[in-house]
Protein backbone atom coordinates (compact mmCIF):
# COMPACT_ATOMS: atom_id res chain seq x y z
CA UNK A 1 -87.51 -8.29 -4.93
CA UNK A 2 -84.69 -10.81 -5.18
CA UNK A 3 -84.93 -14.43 -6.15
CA UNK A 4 -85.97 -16.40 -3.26
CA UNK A 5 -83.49 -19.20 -3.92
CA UNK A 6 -80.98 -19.97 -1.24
CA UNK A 7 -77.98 -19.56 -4.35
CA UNK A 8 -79.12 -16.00 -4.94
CA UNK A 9 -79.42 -14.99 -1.66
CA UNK A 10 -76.12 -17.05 -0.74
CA UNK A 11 -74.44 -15.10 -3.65
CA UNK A 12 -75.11 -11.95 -2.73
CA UNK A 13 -74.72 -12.60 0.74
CA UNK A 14 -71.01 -13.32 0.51
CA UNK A 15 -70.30 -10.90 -2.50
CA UNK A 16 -71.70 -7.90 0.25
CA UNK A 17 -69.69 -8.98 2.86
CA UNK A 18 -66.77 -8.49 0.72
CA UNK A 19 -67.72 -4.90 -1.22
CA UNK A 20 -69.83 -3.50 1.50
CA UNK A 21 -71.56 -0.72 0.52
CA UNK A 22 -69.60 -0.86 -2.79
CA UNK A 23 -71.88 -3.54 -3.87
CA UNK A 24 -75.38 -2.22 -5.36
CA UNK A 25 -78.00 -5.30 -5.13
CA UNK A 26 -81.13 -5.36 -7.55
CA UNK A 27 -83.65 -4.88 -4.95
CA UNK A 28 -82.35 -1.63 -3.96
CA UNK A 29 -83.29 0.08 -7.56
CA UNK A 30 -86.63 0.31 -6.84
CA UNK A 31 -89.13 1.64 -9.47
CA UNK A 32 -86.67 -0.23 -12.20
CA UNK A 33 -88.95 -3.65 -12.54
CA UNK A 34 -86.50 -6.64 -12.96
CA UNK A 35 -87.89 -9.59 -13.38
CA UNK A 36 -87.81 -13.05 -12.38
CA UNK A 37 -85.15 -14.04 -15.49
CA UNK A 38 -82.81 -10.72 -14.71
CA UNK A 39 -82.45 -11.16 -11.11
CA UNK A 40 -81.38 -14.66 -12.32
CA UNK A 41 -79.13 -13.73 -14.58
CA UNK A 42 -77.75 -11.17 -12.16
CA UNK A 43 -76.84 -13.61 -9.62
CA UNK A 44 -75.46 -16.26 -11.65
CA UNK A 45 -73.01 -13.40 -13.16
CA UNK A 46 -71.92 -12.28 -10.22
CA UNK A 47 -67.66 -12.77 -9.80
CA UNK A 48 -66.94 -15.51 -7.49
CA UNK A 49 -66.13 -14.35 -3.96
CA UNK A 50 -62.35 -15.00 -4.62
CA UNK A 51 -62.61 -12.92 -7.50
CA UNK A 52 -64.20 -10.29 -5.59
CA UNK A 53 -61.90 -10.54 -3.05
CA UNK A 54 -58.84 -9.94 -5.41
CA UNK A 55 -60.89 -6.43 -7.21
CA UNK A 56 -61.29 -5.41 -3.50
CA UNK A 57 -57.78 -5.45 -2.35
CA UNK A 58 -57.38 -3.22 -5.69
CA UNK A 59 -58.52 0.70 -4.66
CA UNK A 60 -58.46 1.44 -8.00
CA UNK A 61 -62.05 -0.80 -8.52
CA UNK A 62 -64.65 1.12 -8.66
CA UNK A 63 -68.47 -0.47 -7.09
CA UNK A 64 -70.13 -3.37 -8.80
CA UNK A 65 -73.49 -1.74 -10.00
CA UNK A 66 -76.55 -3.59 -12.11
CA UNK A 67 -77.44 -2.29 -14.78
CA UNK A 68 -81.36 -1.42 -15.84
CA UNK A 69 -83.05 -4.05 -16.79
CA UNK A 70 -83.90 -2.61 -20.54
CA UNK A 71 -81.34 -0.50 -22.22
CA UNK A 72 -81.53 3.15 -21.62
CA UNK A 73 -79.74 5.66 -23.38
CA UNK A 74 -78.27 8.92 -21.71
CA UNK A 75 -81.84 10.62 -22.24
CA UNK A 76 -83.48 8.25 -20.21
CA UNK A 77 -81.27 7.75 -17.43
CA UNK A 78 -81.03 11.52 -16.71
CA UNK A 79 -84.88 11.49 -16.99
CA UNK A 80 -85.07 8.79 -14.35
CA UNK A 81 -82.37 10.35 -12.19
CA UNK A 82 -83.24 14.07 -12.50
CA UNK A 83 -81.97 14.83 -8.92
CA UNK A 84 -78.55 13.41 -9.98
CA UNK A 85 -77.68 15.96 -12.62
CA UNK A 86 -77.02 19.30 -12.86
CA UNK A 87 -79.71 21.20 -14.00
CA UNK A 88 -77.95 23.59 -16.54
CA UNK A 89 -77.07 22.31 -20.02
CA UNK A 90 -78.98 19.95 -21.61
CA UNK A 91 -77.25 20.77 -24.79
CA UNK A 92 -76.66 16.50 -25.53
CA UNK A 93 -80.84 17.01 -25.70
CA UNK A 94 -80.46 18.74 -29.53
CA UNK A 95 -81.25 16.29 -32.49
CA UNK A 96 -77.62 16.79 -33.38
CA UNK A 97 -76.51 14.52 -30.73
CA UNK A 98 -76.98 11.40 -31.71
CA UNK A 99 -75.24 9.48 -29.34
CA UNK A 100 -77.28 10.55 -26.61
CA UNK A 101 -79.94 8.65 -28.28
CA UNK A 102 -78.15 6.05 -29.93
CA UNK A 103 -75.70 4.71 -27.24
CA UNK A 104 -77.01 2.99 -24.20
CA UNK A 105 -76.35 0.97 -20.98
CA UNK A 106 -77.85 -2.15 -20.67
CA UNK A 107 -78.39 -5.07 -18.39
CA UNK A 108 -75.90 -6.89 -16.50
CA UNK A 109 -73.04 -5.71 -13.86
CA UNK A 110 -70.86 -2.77 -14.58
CA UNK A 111 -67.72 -2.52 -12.76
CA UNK A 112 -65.23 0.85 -14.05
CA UNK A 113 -61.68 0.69 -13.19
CA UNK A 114 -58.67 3.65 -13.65
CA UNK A 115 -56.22 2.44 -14.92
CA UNK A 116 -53.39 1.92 -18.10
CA UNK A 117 -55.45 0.35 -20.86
CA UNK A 118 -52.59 -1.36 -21.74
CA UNK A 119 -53.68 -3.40 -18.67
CA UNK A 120 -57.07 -3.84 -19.89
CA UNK A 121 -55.98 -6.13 -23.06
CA UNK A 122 -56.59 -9.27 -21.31
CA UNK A 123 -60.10 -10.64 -21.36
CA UNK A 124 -62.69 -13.00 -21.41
CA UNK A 125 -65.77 -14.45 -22.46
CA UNK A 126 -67.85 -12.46 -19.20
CA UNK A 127 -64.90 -10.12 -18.71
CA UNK A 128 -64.80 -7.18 -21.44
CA UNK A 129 -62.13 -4.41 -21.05
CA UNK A 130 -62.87 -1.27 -22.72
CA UNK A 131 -64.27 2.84 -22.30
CA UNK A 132 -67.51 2.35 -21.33
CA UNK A 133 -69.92 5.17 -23.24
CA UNK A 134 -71.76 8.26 -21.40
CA UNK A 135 -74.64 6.21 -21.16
CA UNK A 136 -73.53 3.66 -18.85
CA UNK A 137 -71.05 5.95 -17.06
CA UNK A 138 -74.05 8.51 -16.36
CA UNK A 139 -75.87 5.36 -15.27
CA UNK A 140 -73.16 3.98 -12.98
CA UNK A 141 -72.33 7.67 -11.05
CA UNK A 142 -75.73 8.29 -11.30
CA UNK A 143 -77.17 4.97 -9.48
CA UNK A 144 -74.09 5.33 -6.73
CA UNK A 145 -75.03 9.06 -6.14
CA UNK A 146 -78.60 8.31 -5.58
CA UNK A 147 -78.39 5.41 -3.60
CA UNK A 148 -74.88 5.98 -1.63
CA UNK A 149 -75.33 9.67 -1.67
CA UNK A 150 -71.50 9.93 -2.75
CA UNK A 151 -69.87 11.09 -5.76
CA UNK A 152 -67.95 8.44 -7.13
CA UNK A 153 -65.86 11.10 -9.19
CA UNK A 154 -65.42 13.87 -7.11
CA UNK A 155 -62.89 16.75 -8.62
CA UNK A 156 -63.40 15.04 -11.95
CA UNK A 157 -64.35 14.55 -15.50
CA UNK A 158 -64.26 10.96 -17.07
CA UNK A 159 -63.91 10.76 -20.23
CA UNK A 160 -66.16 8.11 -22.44
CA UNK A 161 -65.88 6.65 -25.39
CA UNK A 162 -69.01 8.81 -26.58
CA UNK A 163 -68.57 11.85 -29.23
CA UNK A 164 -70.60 14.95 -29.65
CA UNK A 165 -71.53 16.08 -33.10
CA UNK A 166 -68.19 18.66 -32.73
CA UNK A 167 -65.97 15.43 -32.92
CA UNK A 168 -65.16 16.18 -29.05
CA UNK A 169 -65.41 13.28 -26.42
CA UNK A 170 -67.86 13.57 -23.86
CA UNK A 171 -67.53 14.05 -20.51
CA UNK A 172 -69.26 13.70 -17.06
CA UNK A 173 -68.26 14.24 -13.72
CA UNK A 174 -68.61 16.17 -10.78
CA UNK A 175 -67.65 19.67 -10.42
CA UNK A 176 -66.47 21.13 -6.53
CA UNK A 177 -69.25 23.08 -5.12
CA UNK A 178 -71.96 22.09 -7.08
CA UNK A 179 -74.63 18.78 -6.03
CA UNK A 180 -75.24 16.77 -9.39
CA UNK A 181 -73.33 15.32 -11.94
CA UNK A 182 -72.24 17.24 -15.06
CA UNK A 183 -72.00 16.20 -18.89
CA UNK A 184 -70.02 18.33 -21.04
CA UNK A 185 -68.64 18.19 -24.08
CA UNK A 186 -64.70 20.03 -23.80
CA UNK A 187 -61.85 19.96 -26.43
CA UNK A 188 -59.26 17.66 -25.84
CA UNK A 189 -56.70 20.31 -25.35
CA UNK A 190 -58.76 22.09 -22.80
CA UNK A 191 -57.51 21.87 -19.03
CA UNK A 192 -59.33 23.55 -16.01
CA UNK A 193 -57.66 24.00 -12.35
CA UNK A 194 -58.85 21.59 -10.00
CA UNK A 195 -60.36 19.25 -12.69
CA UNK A 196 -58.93 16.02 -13.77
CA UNK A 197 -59.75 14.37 -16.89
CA UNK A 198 -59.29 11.06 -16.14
CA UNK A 199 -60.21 7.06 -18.66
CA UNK A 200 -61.90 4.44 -16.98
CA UNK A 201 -62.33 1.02 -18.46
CA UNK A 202 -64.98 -1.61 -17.77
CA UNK A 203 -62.96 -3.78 -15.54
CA UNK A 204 -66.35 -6.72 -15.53
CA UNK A 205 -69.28 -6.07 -17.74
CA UNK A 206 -71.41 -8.92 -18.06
CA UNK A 207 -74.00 -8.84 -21.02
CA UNK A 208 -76.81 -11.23 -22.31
């Protein structure tokens, strides 16, 4: 449920008629439990409608997503999104793999954004520019495939700032012809027809 104060609901009023559908609210993650001090802190770090306006214009700015309200790492998200996986693997599972233990996404708004990370240098205090890890990009497609029923990255692997216990950078992404998302772990000379390996950046990730 959302804050019943007229701010909130103002706030996300105006930031959803900007991003549309490319806006994910709290109360649609049902089953997720935010409380009363989340959705507050939610609203109040939402980007100013100006600012939205501006990433909007920008069709390299990927949806503005919550994240859980606890931190989760890669384990738990796929084990609260089964249906948004693919089913084979599971190799990030073994002990070995520490980062799918270790690393996680955690609350506030994630926003991803392609582009030159050169461009990314500048930032703020509630504005941090950097490769987000394969927890919180699992999270993010994940959320936006269950809810929107759309792959965000369709035809391709992104590449996070996570490593697997071979030294190799993981991966996830959507594959054509097949329903969930994939996480692989490929060398980085490897290339496959069809399949770009492509960097996003947090573009806004707001943290306690």
């Amino acid at each position: 449920m959302l804050l019943r104060t007229h701010n909130a609901t103002q706030n996300y009023e105006q930031a959803s008629f900007i991003l549309g559908r490319n806006l994910i609210l709290p109360n649609e993650l049902a089953g997720f439990g935010y409380n009363e001090e989340q959705l507050r802190f939610l609203s109040k770090t939402l980007p100013a409608p100006a600012k939205l306006g501006k990433m909007s214009k920008c069709n390299v700015v990927y949806p503005f997503i919550p994240g859980p309200p606890h931190p989760m790492s890669l384990l738990e998200v796929c084990d609260k999104l089964p249906k948004c996986f693919n089913s084979s693997g599971g190799w990030f599972a073994k002990s070995k793999e520490r980062f799918s233990r270790e690393e996680k996404v955690g609350p506030g708004w994630i926003a991803l954004r392609a582009e030159c990370r050169s461009q990314q240098r500048r930032s703020s205090s509630t504005s941090v520019a950097k490769i987000p890890n394969a927890a919180e990009i699992a999270w993010y497609a994940g959320i936006y495939l269950s809810l929107r029923r759309v792959h965000l990255f369709r035809g391709a692997m992104v590449i996070s700032s996570s490593c697997a216990s071979s030294s190799a950078s993981v991966s996830i992404g959507h594959h054509a012809g097949t329903t969930g998302l994939h996480i692989r772990c490929y060398p980085a000379d490897v290339s496959f027809s069809g399949i770009n390996f492509v960097h996003v950046f947090k573009r806004s990730f707001f943290e306690r």
